[in-house]
C-alpha atoms as a PDB file:
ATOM      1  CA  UNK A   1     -37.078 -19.744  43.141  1.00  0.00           C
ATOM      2  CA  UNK A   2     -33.927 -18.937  40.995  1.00  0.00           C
ATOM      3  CA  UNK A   3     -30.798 -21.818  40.914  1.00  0.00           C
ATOM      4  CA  UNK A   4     -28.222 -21.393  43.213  1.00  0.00           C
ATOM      5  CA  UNK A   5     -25.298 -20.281  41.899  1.00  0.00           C
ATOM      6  CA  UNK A   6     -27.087 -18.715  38.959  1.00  0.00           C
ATOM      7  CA  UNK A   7     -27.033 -15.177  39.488  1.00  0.00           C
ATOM      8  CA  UNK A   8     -24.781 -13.400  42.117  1.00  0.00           C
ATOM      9  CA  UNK A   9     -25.810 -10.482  44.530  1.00  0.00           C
ATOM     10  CA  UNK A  10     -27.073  -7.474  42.582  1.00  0.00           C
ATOM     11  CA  UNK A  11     -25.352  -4.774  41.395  1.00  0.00           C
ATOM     12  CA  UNK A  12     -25.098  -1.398  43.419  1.00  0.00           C
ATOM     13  CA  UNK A  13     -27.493   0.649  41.947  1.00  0.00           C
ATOM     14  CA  UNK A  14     -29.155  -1.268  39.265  1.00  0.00           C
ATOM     15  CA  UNK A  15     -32.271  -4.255  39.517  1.00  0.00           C
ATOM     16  CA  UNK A  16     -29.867  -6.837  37.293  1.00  0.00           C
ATOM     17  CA  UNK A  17     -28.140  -9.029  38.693  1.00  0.00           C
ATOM     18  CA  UNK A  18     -24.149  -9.484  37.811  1.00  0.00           C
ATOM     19  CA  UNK A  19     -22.740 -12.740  35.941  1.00  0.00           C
ATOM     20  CA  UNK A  20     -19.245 -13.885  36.884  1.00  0.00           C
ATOM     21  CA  UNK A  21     -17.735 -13.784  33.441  1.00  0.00           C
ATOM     22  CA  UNK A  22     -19.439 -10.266  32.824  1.00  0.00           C
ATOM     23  CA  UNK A  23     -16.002  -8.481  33.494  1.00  0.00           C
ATOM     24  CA  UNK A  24     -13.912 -10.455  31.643  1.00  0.00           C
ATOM     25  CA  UNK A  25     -14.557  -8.279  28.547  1.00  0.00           C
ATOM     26  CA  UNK A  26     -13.319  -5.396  29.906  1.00  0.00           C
ATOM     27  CA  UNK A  27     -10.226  -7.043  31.525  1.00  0.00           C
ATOM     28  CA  UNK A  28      -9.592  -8.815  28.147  1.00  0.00           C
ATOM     29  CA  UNK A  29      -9.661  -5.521  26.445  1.00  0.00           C
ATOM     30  CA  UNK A  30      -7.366  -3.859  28.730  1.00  0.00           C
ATOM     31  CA  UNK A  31      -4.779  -6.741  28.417  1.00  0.00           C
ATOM     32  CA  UNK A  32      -5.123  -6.789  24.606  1.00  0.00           C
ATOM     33  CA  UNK A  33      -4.554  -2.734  24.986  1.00  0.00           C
ATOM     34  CA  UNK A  34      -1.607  -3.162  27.231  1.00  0.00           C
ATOM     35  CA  UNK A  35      -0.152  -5.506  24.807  1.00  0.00           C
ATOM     36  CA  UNK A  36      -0.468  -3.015  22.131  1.00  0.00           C
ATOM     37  CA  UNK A  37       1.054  -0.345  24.147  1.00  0.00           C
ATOM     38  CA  UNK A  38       3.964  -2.796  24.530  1.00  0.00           C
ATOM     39  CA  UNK A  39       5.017  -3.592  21.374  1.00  0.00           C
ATOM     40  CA  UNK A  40       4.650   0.177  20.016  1.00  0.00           C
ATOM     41  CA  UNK A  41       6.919   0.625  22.883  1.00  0.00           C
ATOM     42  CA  UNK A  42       9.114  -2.030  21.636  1.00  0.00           C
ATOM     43  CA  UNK A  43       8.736  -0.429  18.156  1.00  0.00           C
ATOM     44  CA  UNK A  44       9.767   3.080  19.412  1.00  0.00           C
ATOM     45  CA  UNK A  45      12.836   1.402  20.956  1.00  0.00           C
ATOM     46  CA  UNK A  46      13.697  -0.136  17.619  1.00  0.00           C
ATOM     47  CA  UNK A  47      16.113   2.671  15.773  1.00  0.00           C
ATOM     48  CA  UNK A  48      18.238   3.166  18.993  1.00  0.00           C
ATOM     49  CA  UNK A  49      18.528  -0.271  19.458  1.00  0.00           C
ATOM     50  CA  UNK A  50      19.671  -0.507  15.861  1.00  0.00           C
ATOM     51  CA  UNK A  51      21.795   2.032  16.073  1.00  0.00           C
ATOM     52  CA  UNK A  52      23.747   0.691  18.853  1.00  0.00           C
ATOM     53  CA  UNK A  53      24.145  -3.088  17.396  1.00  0.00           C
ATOM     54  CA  UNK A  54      25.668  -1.312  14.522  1.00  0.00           C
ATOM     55  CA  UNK A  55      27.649   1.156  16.286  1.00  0.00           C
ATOM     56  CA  UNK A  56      29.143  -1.085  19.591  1.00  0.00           C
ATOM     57  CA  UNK A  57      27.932  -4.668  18.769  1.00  0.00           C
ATOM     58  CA  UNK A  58      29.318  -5.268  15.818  1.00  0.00           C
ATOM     59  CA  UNK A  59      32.508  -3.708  15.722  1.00  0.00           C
ATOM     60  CA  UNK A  60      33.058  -5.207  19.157  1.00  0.00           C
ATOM     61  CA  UNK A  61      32.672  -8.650  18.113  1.00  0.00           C
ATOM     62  CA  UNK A  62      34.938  -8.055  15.441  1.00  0.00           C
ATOM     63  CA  UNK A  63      37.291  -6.906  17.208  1.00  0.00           C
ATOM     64  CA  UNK A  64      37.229 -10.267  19.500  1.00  0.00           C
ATOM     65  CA  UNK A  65      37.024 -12.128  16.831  1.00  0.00           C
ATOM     66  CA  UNK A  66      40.488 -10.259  14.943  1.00  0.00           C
ATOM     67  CA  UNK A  67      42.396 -10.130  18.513  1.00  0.00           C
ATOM     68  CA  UNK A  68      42.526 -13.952  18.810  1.00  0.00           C
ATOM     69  CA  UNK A  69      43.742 -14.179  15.330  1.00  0.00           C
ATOM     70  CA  UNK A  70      47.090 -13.804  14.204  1.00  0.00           C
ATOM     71  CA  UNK A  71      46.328 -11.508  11.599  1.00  0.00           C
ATOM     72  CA  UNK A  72      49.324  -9.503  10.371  1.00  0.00           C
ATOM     73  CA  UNK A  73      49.647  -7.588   6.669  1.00  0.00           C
ATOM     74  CA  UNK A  74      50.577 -10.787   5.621  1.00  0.00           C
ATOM     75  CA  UNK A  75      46.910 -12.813   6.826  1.00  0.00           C
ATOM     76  CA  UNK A  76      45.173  -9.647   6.387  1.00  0.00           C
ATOM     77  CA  UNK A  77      43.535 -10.238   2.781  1.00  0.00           C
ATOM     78  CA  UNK A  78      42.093 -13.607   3.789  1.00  0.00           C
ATOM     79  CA  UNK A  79      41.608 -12.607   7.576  1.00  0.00           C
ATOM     80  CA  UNK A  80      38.928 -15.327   7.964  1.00  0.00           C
ATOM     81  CA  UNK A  81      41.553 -17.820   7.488  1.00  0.00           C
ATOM     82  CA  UNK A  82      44.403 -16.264   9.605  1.00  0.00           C
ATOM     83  CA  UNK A  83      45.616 -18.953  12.319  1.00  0.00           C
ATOM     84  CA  UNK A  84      43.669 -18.938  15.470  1.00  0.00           C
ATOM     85  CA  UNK A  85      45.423 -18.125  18.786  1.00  0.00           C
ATOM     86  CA  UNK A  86      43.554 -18.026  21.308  1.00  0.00           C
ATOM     87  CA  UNK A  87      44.506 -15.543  24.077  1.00  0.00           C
ATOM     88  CA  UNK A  88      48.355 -14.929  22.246  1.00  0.00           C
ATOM     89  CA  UNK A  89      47.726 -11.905  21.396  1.00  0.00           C
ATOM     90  CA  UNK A  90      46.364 -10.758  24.831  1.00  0.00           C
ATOM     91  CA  UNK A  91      49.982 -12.534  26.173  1.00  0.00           C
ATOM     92  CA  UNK A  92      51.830 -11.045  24.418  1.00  0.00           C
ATOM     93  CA  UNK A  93      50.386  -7.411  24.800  1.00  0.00           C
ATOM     94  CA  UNK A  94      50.851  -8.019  28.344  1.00  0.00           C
ATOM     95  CA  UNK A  95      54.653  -9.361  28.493  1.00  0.00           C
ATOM     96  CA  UNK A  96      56.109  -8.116  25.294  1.00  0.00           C
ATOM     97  CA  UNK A  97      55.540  -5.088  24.716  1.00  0.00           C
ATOM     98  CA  UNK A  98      55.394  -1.762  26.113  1.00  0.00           C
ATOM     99  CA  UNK A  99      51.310  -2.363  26.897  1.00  0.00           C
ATOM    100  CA  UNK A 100      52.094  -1.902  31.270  1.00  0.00           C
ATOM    101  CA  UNK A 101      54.208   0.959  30.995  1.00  0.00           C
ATOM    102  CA  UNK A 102      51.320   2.675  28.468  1.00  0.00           C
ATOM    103  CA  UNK A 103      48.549   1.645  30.441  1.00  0.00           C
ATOM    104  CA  UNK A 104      50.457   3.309  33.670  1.00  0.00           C
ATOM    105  CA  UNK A 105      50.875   6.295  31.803  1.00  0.00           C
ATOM    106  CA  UNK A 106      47.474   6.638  30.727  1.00  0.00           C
ATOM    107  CA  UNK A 107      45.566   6.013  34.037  1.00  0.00           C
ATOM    108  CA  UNK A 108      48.282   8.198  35.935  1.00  0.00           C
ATOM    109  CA  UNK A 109      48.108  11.283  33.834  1.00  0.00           C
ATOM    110  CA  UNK A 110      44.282  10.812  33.233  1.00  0.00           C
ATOM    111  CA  UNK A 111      44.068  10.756  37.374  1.00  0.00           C
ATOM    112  CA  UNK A 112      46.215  13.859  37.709  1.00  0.00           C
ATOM    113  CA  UNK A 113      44.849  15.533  35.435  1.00  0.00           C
ATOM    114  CA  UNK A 114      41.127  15.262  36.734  1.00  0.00           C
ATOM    115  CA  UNK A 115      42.259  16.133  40.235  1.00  0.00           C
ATOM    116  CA  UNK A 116      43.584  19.576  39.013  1.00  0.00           C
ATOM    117  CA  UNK A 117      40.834  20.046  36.700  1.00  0.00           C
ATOM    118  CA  UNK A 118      38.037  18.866  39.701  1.00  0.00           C
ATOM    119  CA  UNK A 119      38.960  22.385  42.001  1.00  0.00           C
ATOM    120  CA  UNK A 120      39.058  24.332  38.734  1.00  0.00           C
ATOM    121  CA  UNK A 121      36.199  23.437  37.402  1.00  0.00           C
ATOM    122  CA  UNK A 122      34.006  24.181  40.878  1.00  0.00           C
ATOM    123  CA  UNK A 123      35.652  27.206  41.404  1.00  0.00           C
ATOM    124  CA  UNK A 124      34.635  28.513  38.319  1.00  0.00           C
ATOM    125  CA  UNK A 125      31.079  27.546  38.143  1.00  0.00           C
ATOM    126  CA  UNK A 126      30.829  29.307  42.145  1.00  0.00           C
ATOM    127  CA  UNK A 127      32.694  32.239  40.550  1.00  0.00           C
ATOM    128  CA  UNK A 128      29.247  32.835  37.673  1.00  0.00           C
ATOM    129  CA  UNK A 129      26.403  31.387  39.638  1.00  0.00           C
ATOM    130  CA  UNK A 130      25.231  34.588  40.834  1.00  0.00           C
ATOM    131  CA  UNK A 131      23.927  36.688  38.762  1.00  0.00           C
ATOM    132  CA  UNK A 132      26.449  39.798  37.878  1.00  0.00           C
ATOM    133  CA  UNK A 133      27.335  41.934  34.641  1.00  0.00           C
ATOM    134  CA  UNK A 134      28.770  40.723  32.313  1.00  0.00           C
ATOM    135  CA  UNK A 135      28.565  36.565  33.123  1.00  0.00           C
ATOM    136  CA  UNK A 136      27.232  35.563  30.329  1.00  0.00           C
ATOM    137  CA  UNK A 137      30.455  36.734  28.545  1.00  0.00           C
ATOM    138  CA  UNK A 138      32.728  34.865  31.562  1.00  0.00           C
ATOM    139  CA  UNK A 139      30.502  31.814  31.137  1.00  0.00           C
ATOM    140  CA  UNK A 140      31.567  31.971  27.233  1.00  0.00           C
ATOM    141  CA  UNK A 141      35.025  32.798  27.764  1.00  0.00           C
ATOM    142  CA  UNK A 142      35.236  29.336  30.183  1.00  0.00           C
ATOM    143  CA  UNK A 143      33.940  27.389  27.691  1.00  0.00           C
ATOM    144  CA  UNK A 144      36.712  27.872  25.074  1.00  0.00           C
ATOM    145  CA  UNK A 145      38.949  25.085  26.088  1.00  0.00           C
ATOM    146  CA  UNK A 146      36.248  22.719  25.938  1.00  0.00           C
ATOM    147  CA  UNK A 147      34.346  24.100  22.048  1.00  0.00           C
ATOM    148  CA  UNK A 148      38.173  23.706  20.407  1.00  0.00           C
ATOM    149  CA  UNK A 149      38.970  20.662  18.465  1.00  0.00           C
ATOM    150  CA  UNK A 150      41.125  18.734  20.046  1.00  0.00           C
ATOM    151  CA  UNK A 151      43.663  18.957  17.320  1.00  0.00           C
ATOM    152  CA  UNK A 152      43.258  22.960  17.870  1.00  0.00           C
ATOM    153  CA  UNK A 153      44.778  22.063  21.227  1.00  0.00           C
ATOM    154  CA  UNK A 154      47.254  19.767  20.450  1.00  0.00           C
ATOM    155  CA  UNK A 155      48.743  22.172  17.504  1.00  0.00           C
ATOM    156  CA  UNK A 156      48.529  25.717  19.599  1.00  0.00           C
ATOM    157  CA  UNK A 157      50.192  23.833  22.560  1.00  0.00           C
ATOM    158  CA  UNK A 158      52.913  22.210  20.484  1.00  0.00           C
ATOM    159  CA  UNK A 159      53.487  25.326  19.104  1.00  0.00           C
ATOM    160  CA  UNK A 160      53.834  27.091  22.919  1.00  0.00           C
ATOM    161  CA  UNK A 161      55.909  24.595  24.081  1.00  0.00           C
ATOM    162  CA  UNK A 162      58.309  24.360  21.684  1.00  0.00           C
ATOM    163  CA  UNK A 163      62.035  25.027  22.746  1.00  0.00           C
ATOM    164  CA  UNK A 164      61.825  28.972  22.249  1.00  0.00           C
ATOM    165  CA  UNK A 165      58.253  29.163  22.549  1.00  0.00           C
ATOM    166  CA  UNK A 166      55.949  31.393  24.592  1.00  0.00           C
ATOM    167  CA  UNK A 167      56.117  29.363  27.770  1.00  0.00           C
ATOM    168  CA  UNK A 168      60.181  29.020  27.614  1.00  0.00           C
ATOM    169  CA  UNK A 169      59.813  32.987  27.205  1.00  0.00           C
ATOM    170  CA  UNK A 170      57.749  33.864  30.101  1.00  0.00           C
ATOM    171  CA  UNK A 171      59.873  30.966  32.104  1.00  0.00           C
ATOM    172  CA  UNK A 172      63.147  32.729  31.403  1.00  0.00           C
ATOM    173  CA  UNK A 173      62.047  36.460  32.381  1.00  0.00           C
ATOM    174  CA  UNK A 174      61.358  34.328  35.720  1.00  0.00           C
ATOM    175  CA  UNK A 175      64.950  33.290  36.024  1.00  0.00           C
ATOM    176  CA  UNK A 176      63.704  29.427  35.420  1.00  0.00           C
ATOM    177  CA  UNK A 177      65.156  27.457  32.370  1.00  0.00           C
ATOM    178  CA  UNK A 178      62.198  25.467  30.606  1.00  0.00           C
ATOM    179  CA  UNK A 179      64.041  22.672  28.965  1.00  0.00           C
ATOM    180  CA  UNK A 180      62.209  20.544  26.237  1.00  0.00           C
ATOM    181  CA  UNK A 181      58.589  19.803  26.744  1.00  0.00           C
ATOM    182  CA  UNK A 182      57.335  18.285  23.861  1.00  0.00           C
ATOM    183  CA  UNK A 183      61.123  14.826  24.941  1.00  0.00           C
ATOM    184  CA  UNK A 184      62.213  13.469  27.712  1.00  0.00           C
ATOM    185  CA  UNK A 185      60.807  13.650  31.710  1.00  0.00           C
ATOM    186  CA  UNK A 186      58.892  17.034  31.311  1.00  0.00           C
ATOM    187  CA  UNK A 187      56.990  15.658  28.861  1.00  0.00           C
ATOM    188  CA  UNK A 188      55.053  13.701  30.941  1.00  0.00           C
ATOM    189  CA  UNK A 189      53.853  17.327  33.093  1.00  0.00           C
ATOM    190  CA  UNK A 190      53.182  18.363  29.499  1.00  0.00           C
ATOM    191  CA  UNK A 191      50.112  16.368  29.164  1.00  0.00           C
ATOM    192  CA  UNK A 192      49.003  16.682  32.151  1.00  0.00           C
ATOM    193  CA  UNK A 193      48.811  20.001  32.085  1.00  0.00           C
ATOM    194  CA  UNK A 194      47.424  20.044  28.840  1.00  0.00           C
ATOM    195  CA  UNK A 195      44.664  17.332  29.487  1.00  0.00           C
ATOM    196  CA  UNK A 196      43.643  19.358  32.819  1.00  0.00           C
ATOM    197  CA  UNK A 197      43.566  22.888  30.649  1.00  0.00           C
ATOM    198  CA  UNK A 198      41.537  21.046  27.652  1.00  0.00           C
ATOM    199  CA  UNK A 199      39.291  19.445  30.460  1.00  0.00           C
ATOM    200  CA  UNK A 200      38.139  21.377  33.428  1.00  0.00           C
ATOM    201  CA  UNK A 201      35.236  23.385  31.243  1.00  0.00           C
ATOM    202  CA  UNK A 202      33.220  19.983  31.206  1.00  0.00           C
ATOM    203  CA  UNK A 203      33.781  19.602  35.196  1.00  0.00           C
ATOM    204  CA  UNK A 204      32.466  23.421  35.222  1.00  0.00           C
ATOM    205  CA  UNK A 205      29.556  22.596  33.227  1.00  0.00           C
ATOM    206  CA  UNK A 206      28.415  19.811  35.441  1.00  0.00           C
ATOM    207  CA  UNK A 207      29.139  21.589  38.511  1.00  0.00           C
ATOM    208  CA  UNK A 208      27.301  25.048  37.161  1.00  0.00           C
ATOM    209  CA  UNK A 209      24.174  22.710  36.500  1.00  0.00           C
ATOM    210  CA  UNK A 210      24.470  21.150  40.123  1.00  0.00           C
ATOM    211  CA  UNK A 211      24.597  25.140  41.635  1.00  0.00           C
ATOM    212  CA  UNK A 212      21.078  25.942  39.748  1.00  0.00           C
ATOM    213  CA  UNK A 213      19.585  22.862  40.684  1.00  0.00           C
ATOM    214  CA  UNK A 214      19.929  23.932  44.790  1.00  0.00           C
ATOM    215  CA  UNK A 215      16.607  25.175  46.247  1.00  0.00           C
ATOM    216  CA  UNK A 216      17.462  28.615  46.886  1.00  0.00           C
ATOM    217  CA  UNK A 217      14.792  28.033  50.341  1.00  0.00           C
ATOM    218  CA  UNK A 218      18.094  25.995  51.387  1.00  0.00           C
ATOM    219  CA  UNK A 219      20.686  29.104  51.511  1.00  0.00           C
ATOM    220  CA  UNK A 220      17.612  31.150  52.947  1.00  0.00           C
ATOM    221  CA  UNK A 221      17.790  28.888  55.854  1.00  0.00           C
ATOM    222  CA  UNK A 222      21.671  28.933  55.888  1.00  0.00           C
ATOM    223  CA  UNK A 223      21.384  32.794  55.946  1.00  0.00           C
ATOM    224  CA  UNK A 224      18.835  32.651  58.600  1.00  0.00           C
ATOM    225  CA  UNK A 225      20.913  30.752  60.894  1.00  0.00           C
ATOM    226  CA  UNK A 226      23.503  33.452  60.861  1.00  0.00           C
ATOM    227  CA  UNK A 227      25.937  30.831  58.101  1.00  0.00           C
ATOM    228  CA  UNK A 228      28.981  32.493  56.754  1.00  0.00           C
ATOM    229  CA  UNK A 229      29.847  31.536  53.269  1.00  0.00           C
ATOM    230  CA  UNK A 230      32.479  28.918  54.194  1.00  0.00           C
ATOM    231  CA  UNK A 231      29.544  26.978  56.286  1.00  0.00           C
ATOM    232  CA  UNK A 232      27.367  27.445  53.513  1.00  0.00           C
ATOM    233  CA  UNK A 233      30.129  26.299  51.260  1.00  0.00           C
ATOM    234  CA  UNK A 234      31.035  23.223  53.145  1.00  0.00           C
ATOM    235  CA  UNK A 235      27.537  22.369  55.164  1.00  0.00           C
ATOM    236  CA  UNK A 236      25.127  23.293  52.224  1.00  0.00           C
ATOM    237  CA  UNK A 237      26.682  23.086  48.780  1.00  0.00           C
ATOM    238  CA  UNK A 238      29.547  20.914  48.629  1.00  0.00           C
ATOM    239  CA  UNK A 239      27.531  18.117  49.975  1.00  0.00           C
ATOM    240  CA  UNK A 240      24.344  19.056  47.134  1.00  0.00           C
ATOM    241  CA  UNK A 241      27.368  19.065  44.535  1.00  0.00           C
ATOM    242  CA  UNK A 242      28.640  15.692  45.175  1.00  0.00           C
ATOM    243  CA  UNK A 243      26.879  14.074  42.305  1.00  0.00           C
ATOM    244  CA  UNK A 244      27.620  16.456  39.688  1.00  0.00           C
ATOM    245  CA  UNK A 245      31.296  16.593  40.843  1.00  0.00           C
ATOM    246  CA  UNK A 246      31.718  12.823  40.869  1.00  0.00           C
ATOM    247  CA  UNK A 247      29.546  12.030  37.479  1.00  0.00           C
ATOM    248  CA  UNK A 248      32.111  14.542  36.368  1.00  0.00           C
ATOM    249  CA  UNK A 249      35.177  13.260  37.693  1.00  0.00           C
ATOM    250  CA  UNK A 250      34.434  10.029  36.073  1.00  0.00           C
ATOM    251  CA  UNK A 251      33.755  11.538  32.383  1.00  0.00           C
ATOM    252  CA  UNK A 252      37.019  13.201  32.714  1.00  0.00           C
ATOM    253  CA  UNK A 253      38.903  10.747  33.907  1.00  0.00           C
ATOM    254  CA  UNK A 254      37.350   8.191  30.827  1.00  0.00           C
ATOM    255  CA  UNK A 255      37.627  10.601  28.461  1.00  0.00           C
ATOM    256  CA  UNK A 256      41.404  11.277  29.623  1.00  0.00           C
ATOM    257  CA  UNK A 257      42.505   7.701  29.637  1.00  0.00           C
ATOM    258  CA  UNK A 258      40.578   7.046  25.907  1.00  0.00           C
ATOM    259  CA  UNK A 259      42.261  10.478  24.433  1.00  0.00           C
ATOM    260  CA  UNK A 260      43.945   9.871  21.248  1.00  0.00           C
ATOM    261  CA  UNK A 261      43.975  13.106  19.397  1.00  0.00           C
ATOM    262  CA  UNK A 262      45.441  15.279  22.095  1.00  0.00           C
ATOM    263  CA  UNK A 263      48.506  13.236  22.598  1.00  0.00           C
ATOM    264  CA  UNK A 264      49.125  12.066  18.968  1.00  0.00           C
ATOM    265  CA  UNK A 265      48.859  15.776  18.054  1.00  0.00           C
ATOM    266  CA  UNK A 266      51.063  17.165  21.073  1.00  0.00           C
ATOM    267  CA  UNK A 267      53.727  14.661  20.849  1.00  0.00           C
ATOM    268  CA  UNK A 268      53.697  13.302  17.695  1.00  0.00           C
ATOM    269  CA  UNK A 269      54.166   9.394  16.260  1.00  0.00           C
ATOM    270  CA  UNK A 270      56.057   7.371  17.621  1.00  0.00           C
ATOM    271  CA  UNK A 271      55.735   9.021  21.146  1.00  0.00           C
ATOM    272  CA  UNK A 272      58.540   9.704  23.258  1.00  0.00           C
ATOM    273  CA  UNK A 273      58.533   6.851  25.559  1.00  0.00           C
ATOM    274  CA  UNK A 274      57.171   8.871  29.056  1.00  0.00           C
ATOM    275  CA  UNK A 275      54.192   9.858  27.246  1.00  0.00           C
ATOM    276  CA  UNK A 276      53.616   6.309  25.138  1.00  0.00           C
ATOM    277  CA  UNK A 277      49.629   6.646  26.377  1.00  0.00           C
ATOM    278  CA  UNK A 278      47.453   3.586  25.453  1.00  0.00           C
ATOM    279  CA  UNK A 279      45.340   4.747  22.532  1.00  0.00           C
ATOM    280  CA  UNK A 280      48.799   5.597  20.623  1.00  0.00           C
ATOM    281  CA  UNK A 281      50.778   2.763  21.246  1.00  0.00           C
ATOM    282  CA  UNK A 282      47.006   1.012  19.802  1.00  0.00           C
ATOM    283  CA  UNK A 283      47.507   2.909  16.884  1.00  0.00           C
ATOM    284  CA  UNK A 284      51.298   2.343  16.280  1.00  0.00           C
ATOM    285  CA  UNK A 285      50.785  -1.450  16.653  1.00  0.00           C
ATOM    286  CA  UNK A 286      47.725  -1.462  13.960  1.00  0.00           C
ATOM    287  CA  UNK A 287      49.069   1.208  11.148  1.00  0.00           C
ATOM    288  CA  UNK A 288      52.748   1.596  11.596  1.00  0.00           C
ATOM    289  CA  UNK A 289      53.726  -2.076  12.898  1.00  0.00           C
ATOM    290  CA  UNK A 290      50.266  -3.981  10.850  1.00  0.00           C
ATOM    291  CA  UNK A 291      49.722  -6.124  13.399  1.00  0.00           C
ATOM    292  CA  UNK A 292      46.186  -6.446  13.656  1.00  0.00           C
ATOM    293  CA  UNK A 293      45.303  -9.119  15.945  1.00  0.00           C
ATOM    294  CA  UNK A 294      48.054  -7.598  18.634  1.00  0.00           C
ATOM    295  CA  UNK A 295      46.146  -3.763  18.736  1.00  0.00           C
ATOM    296  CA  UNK A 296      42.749  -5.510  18.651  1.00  0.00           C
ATOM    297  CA  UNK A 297      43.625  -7.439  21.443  1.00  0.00           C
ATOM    298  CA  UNK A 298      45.194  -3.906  23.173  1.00  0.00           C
ATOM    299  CA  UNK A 299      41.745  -2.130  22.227  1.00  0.00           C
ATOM    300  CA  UNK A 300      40.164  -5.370  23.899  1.00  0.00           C
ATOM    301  CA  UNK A 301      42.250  -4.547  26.779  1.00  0.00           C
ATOM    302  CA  UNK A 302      41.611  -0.742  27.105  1.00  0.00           C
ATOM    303  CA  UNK A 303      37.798  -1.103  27.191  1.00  0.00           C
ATOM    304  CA  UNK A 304      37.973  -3.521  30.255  1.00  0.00           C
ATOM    305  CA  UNK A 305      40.049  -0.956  32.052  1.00  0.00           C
ATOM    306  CA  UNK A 306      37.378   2.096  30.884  1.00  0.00           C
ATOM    307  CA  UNK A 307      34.543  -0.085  32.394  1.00  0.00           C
ATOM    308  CA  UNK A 308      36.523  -0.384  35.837  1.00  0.00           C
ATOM    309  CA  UNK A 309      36.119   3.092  36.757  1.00  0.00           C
ATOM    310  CA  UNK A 310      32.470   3.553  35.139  1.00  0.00           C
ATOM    311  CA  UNK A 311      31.000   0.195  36.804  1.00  0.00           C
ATOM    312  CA  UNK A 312      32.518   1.285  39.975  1.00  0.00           C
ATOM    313  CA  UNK A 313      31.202   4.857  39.688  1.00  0.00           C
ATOM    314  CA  UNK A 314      27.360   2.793  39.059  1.00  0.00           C
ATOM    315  CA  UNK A 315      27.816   0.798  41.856  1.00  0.00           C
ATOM    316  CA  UNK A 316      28.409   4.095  44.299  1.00  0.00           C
ATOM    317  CA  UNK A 317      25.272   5.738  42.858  1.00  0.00           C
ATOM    318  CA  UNK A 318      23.815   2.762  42.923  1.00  0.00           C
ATOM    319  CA  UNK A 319      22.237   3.597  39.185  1.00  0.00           C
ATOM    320  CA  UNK A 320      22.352  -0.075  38.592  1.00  0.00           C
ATOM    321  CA  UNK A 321      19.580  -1.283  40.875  1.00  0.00           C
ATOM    322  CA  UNK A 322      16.791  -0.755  39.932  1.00  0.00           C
ATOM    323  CA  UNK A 323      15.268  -0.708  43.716  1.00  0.00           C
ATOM    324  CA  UNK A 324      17.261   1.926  44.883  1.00  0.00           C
ATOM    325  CA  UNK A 325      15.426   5.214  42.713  1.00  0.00           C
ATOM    326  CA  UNK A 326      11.924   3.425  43.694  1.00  0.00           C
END
């Protein structure tokens, strides 16, 4: 008569009987594998993560580091040593100089400009979803704002809106007297204008991506129903393009707000005051004026207002919980 506890009930299928520690092989070995699998995974994640400590990390920390120095061209060869100040540099950014008015200037325009560019940009991806003759040389012909250097854009509109350039030409066969675009109150229309011209291809792309990505059984139900196009339009694919409309209204609106090119180009340095946008007024402070610590601090200050928009466009999607795609 066999010990109890020896042996355990048989196995299906075979005379032998089963030990309790006969599995623990295989589960070691698929533990051992797993592990493996991990830290090739870990391995594979290696150049990006790399790549970003060199590219964001570390110039971000210096940054912090400069903007709560007083660092000037004076404390600039032995930086390391330049006095500590704590949060001066953010203080004064924010009460002596011209750091509000820029910051208003940037988010406004950058907001205006992405609600023009948001109809634009639909309208022209509805206008070469369907299949016609010749799209493919429309689709090409959109895209020519957005393929042009920025300092393309900034140098062939300076040159249109100079005092008797094309746009004061076609103005005054109108009867209407341009002014100065480049100085003074119309300025401020000037980039807009220009930023929502420059920008609407992206918001096309996006939105031509979310038309092909519609299940075409979806407007063969619409039709079926006896839709017109304006219920399609606003039952069917305005709702389906919500997404792609708002992931674009946010690029825009950060890549608007962070333009330094466009406006440096357009308007020149130093910019007239109704156009002083953010990113310039960074640049003025660090190369024209030398003071280091003050634009680091500004820089410091015009990433925390780029996250605003981005962490509250996350938190609508909800891409930052993890649950919510399960």
């Amino acid at each position: 008569m066999a010990a109890t506890g020896s042996v355990t009930a048989d196995a299906p299928g075979t005379g032998n009987p089963r030990r309790p520690g006969a599995a623990r092989p295989a589960r070691s070995r698929r533990r051992r594998r797993g592990a493996t699998a991990g830290g090739a995974a870990l391995w594979l994640l290696a150049p990006g993560g790399l790549l970003t400590l060199a590219v964001i990390v570390v110039p971000f920390t210096v940054a912090l580091i400069v903007s709560l120095l007083d660092l000037d061209q004076y404390t600039f060869r032995q930086w390391l040593s330049a006095p500590f100040i704590g949060a001066g540099n953010y203080a004064e950014a924010l009460n002596s100089t011209s750091l509000p008015h820029a910051i208003w200037v940037s988010g406004s325009a950058a907001v205006i400009a992405t609600l023009l560019a948001l109809p634009l940009g639909v309208a022209a991806a509805l206008t070469t979803h369907l299949p016609f003759r010749g799209r493919s040389l429309i689709r090409s012909l959109y895209l020519i704002p957005y393929v042009l250097p920025a300092f393309v854009v900034g140098t062939v509109w300076r040159i249109i809106l100079q005092p008797d350039g094309i746009a004061n030409h076609s103005l005054a066969t109108l009867g209407v007297d341009g002014g100065l675009w480049l100085n003074g109150p119309k300025s401020y229309l000037a980039l807009i204008l220009v930023q929502a011209w420059s920008g609407w291809p992206l918001v096309y792309l996006l939105a031509l991506s979310g038309l092909q990505s519609i299940d075409d059984s979806l407007h063969e139900a619409a039709a079926l129903d006896g839709a017109q196009w304006r219920a399609k339009l606003r039952h069917v694919v305005f709702p389906l393009l919500r997404p792609s409309v708002s992931l674009a209204a946010i690029i825009s609106l950060l890549h608007m707000v962070n333009s330094f090119t466009l406006p440096f180009v357009l308007f020149g340095v130093p910019s007239p005051h109704d156009v002083e946008v953010l990113p310039v007024l960074t640049y003025v402070e660090s190369f024209q004026n030398l003071r280091f610590g003050l634009s680091a601090a500004m820089a410091v200050i015009s990433l925390v207002l780029i996250l605003i928009p981005l962490l509250v466009y996350l938190r609508t999607v909800r891409l930052d919980r993890p649950e919510a795609t399960a």
